[in-house]
N, C-alpha and C. Protein backbone atom coordinates (compact mmCIF):
# COMPACT_ATOMS: atom_id res chain seq x y z
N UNK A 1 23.35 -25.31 20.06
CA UNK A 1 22.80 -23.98 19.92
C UNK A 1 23.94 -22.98 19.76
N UNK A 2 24.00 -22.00 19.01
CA UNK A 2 24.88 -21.10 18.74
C UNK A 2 23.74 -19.63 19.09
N UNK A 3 24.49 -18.54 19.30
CA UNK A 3 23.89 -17.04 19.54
C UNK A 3 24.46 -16.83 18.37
N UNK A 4 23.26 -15.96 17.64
CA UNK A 4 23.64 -14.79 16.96
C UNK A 4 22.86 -12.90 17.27
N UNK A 5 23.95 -12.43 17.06
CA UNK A 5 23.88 -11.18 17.32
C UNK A 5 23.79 -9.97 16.38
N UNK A 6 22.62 -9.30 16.35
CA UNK A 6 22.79 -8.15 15.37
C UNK A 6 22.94 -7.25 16.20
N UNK A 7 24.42 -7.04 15.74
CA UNK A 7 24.97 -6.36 16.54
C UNK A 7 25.35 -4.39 16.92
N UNK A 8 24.91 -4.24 15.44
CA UNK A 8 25.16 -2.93 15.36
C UNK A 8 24.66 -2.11 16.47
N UNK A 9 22.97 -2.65 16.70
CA UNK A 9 22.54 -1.34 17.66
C UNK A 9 22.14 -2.18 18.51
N UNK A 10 23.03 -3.47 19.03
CA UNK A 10 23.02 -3.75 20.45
C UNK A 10 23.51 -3.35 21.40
N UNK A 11 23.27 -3.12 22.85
CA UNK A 11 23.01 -2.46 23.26
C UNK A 11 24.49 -3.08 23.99
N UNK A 12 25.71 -1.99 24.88
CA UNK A 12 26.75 -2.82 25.49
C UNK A 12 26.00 -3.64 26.73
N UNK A 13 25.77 -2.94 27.36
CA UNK A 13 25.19 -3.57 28.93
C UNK A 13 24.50 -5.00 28.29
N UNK A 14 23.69 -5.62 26.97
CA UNK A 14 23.33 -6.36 26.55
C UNK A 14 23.82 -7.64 26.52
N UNK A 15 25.44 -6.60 25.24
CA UNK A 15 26.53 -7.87 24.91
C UNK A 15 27.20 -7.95 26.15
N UNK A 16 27.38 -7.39 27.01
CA UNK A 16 28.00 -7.94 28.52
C UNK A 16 27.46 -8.98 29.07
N UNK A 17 26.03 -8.87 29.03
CA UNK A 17 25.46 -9.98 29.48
C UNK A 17 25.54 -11.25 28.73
N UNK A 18 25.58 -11.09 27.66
CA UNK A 18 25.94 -12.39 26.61
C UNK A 18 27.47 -12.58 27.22
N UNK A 19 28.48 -11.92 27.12
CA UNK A 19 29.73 -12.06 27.11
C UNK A 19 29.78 -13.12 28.43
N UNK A 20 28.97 -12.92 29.62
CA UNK A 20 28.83 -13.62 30.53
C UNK A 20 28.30 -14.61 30.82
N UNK A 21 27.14 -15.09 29.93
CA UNK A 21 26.40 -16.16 29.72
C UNK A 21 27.35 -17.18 28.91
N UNK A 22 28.20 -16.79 27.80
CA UNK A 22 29.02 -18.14 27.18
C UNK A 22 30.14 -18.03 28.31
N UNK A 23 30.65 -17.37 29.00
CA UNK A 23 31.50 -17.34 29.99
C UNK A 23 31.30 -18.79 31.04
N UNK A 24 29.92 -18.41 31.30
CA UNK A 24 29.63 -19.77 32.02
C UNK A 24 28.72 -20.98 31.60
N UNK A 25 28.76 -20.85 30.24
CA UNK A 25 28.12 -22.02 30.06
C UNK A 25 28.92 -22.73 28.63
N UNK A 26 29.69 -21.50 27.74
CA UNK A 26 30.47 -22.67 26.57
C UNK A 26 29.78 -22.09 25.58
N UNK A 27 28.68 -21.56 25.79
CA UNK A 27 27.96 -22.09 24.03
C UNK A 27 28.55 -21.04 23.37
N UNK A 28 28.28 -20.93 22.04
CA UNK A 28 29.19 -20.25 20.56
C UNK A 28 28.02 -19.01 20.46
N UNK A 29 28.76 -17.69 20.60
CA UNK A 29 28.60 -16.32 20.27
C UNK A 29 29.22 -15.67 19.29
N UNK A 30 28.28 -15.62 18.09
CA UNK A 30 28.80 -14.63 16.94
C UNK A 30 28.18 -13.39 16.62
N UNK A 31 28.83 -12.14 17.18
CA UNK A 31 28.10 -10.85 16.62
C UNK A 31 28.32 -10.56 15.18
N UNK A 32 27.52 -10.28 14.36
CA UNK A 32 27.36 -9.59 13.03
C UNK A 32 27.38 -8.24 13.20
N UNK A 33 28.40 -7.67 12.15
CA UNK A 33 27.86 -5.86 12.39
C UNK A 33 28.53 -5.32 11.09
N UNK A 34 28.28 -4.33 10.81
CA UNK A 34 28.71 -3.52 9.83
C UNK A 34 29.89 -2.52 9.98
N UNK A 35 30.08 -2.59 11.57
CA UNK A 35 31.62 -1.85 11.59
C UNK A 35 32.27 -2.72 12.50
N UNK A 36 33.22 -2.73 13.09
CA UNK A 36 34.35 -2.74 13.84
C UNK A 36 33.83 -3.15 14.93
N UNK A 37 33.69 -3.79 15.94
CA UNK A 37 32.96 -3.70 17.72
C UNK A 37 34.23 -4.95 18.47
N UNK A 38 34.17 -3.90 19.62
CA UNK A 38 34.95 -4.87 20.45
C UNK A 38 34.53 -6.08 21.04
N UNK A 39 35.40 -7.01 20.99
CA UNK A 39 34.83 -8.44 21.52
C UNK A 39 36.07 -8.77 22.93
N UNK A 40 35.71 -9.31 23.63
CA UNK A 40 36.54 -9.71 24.54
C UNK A 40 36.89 -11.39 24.02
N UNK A 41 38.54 -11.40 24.63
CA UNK A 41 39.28 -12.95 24.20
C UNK A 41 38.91 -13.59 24.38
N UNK A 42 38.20 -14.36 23.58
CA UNK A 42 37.78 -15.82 23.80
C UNK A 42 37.50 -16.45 22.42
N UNK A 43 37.48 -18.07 22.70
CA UNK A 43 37.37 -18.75 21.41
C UNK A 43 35.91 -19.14 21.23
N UNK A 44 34.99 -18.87 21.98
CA UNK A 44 33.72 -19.43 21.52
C UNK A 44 33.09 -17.96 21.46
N UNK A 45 33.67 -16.61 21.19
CA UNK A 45 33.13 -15.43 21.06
C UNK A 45 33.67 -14.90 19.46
N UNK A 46 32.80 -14.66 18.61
CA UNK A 46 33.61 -14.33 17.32
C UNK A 46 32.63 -13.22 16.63
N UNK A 47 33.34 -12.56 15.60
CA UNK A 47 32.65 -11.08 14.71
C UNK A 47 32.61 -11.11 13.54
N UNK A 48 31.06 -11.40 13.03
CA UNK A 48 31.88 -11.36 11.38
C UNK A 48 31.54 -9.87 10.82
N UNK A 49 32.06 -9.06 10.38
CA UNK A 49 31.71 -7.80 10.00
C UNK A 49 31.61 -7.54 8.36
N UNK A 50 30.99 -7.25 7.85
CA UNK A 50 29.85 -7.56 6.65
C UNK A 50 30.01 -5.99 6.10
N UNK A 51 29.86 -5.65 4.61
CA UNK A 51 29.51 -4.62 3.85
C UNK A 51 28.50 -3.53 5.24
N UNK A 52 28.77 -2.62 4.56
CA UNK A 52 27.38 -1.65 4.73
C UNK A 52 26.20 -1.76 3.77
N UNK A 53 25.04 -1.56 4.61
CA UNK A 53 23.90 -1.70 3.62
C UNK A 53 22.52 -1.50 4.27
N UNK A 54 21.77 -2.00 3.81
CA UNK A 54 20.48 -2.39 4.21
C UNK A 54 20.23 -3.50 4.31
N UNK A 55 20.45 -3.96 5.90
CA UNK A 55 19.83 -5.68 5.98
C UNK A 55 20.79 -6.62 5.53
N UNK A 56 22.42 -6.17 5.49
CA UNK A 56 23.43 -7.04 4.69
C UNK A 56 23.42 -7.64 6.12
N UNK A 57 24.12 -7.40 7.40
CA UNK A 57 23.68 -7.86 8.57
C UNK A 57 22.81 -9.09 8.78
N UNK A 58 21.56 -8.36 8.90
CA UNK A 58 20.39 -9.15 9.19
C UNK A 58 20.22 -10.73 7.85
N UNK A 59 20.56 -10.44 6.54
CA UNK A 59 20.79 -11.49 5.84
C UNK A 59 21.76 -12.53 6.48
N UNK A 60 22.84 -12.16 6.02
CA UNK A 60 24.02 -12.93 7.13
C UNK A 60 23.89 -13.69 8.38
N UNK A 61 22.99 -12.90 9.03
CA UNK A 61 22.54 -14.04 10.17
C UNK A 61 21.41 -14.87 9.35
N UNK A 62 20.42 -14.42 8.92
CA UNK A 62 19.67 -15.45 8.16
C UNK A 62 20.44 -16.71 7.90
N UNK A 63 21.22 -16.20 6.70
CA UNK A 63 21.75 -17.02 5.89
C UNK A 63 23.09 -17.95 6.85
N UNK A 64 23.05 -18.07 8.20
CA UNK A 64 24.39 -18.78 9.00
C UNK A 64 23.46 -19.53 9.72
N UNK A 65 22.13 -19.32 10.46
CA UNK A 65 21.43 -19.94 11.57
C UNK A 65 20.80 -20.92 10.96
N UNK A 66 20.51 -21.62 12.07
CA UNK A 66 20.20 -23.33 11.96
C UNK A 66 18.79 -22.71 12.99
N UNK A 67 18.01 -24.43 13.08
CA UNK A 67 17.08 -24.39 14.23
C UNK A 67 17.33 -24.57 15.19
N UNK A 68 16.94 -24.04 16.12
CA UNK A 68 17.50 -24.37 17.53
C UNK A 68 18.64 -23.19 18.04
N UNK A 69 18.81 -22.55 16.96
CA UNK A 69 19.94 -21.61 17.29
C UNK A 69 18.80 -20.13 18.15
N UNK A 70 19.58 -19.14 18.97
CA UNK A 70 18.92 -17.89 19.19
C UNK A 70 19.43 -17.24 18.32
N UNK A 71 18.84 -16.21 18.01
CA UNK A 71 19.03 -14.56 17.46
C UNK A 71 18.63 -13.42 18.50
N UNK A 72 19.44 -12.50 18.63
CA UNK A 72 19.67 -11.37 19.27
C UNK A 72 19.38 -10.22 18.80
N UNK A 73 18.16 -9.08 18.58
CA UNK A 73 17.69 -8.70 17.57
C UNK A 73 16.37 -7.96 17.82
N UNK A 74 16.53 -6.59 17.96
CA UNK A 74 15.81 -5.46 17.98
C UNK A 74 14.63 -5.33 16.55
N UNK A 75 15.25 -6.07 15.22
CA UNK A 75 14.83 -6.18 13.97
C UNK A 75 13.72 -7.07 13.62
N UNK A 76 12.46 -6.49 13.88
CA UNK A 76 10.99 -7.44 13.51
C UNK A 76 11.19 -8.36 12.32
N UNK A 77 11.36 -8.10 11.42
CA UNK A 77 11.39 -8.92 10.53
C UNK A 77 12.85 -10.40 10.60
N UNK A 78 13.78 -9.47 11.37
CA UNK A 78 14.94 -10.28 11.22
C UNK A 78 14.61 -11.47 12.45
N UNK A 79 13.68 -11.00 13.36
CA UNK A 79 13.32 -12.10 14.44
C UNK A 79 11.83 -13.16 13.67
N UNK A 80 11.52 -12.00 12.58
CA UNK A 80 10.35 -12.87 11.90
C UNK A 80 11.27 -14.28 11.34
N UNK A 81 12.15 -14.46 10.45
CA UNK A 81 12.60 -15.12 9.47
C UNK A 81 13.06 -15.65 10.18
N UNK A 82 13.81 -15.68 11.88
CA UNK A 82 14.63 -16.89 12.75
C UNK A 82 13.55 -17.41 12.93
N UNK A 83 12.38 -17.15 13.31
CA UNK A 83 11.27 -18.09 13.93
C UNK A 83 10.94 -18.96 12.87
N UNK A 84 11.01 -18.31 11.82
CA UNK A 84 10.46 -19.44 10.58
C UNK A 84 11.17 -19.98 9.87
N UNK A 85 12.80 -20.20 10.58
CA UNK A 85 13.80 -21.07 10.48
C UNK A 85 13.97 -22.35 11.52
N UNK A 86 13.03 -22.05 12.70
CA UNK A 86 12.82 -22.82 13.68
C UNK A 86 14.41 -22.33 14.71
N UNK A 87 14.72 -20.50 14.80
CA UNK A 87 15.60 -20.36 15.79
C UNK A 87 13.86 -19.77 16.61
N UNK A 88 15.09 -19.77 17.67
CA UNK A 88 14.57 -18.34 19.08
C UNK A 88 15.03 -17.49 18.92
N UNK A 89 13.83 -16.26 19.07
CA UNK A 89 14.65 -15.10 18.96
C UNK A 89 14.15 -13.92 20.21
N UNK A 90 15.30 -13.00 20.62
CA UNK A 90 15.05 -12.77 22.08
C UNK A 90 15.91 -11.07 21.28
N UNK A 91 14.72 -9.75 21.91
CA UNK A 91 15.10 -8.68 21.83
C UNK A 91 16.07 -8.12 23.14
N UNK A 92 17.08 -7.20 22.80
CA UNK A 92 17.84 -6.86 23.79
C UNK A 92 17.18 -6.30 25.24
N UNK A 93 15.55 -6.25 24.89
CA UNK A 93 15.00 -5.44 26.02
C UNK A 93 14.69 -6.24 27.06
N UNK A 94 14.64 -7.84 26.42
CA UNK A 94 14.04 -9.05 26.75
C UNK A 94 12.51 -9.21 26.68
N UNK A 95 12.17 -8.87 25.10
CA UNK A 95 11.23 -9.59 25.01
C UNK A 95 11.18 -10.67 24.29
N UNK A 96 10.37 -11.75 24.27
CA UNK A 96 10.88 -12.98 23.26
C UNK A 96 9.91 -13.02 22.55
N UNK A 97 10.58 -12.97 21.12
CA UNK A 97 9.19 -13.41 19.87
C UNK A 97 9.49 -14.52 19.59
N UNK A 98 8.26 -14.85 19.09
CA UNK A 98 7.33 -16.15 19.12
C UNK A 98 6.22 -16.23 18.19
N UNK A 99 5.78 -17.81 17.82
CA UNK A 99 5.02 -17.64 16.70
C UNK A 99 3.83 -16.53 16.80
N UNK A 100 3.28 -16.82 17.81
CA UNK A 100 2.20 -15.88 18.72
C UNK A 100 2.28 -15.03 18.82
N UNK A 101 3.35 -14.34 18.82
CA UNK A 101 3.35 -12.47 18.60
C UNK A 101 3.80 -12.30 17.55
N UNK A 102 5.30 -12.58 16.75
CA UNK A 102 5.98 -12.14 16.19
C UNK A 102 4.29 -11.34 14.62
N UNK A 103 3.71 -11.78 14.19
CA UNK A 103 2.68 -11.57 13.30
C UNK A 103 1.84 -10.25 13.65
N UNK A 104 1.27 -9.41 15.14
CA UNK A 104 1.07 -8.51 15.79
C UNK A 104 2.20 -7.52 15.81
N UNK A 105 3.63 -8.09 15.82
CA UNK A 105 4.88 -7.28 16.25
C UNK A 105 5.12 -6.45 14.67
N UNK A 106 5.01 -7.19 13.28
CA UNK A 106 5.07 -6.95 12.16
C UNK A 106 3.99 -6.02 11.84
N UNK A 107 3.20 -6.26 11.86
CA UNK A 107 1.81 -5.56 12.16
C UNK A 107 2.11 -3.85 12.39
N UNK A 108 2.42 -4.44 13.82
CA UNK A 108 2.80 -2.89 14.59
C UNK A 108 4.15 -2.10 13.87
N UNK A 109 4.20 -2.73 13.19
CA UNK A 109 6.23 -2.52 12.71
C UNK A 109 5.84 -1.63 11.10
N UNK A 110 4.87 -2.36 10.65
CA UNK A 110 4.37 -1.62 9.34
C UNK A 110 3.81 -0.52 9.26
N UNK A 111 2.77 -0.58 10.54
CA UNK A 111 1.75 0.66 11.05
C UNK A 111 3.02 2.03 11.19
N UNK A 112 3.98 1.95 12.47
CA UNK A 112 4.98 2.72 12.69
C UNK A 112 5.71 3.75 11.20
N UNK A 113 5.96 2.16 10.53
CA UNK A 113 6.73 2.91 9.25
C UNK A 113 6.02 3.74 8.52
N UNK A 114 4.46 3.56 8.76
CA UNK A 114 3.61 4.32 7.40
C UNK A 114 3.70 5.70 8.04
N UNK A 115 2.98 5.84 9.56
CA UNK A 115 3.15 6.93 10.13
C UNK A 115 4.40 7.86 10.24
N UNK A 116 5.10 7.07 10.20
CA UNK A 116 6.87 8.02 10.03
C UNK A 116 7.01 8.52 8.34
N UNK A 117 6.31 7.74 7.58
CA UNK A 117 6.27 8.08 6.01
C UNK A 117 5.58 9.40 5.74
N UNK A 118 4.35 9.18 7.03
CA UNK A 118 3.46 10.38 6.37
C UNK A 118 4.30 11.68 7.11
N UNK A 119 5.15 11.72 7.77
CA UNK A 119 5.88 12.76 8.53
C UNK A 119 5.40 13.05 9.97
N UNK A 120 4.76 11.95 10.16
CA UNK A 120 4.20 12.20 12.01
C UNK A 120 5.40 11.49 13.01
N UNK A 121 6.13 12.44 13.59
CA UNK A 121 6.90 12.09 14.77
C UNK A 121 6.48 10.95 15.97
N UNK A 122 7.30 9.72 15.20
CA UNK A 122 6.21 8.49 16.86
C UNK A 122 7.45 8.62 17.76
N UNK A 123 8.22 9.23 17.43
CA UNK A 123 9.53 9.22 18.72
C UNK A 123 10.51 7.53 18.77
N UNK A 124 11.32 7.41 19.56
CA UNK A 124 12.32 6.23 19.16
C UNK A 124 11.90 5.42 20.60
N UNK A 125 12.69 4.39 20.94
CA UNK A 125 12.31 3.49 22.29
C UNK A 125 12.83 4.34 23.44
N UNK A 126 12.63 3.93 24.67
CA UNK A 126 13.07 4.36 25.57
C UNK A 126 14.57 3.91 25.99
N UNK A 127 15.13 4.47 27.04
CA UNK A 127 15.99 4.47 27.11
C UNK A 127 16.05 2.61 28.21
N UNK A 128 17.28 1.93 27.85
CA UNK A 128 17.14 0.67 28.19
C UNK A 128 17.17 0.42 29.94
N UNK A 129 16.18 0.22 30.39
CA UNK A 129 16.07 0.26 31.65
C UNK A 129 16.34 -1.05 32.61
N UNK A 130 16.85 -0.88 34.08
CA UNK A 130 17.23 -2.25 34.84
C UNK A 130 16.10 -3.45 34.70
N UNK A 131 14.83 -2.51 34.50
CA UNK A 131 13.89 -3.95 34.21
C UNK A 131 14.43 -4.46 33.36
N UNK A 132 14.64 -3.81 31.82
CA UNK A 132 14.51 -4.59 30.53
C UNK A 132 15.92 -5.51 30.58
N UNK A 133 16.83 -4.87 31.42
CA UNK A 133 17.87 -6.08 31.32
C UNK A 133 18.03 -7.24 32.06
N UNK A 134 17.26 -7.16 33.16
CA UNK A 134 16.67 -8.10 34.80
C UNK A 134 15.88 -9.09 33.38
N UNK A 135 14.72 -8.56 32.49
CA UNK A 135 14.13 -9.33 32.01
C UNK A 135 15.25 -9.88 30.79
N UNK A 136 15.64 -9.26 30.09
CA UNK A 136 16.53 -9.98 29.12
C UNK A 136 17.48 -11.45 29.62
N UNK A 137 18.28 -10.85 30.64
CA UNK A 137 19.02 -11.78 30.93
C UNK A 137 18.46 -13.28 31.69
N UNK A 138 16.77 -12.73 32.22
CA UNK A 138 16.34 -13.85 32.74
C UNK A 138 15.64 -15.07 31.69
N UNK A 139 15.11 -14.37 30.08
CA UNK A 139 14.83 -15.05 29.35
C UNK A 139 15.75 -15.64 28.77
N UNK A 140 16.87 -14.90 28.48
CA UNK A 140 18.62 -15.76 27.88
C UNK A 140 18.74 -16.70 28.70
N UNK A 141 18.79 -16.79 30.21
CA UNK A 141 18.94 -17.63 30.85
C UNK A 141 18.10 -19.31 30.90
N UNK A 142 17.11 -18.87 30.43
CA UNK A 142 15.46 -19.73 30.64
C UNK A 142 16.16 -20.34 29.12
N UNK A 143 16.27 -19.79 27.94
CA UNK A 143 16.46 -20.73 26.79
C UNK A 143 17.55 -21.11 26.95
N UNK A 144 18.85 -21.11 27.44
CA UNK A 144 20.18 -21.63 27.55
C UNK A 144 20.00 -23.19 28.55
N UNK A 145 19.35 -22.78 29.57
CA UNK A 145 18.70 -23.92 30.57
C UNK A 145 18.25 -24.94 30.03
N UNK A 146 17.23 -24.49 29.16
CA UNK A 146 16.11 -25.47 28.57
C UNK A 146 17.51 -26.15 27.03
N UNK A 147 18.12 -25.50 26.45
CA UNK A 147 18.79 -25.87 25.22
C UNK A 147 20.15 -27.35 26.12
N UNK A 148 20.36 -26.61 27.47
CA UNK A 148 21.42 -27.41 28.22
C UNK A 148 20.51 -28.93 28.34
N UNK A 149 19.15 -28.79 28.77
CA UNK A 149 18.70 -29.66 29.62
C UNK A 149 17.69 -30.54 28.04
N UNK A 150 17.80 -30.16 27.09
CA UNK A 150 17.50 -30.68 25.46
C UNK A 150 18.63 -31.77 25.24
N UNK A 151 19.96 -30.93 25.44
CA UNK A 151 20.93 -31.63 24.65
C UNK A 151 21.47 -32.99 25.04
């Protein structure tokens, strides 16, 4: 299993927690981003940094992940296309999509965009709270377990 990370508007307190999870367990962390981001020394932690664009990012991880791999990823669609690569994919807030939602999550993701089209203010997420990272790090934990106890 390898992590991948879209990394641009992940969140630090997030990648800390990743930074700490291959810390103690080995497995291979690659953030994707479109600028520059600091990584701490290590050899199973790496950055590939990609054009600017739309979705040059989110391709890039497409186009690197295998099955079995996670994705890291605020991006509905970009967690749509890991699932139907046969990765996991786990939002920084810790929620995990799945065949079972991810189709509702798109749904809701299209609805949002039309309403922001027509000029109605839906406002942005909240601000990332001790739950959402208590829950993030406990679902990172739950697939790293289960990928350890696979292999």
């Amino acid at each position: 299993m390898k992590i991948w990370v879209d990394a641009d508007a992940c969140p630090v307190v997030t990648k800390d927690i990743l930074y700490r999870a291959v810390a103690r367990t080995g497995v291979q962390l690659t953030l994707v981003a479109n600028r520059p981001i600091y990584i701490p020394a290590s050899r199973r932690i790496s950055l590939i940094q990609v054009a600017g664009g739309f979705d040059v990012a989110d391709n890039e991880i497409v186009a690197r992940l295998s099955a079995g791999d996670l994705v890291i990823t605020s991006d509905i669609p970009l967690a749509a296309a890991a699932i139907k690569k046969g990765a996991a994919a786990l939002s920084p807030r810790g929620e995990r999509f799945t065949t079972e939602n991810i189709g509702a999550r798109l749904n809701m993701r299209d609805f949002m965009d039309t309403l922001r089209a027509s000029g109605i203010t839906t406002g942005g997420p909240a601000a990332l709270s001790h739950g959402d990272r208590k829950a993030f790090a406990s679902h990172l934990d739950s697939i790293l377990r289960r990928d350890v106890n696979n292999a």
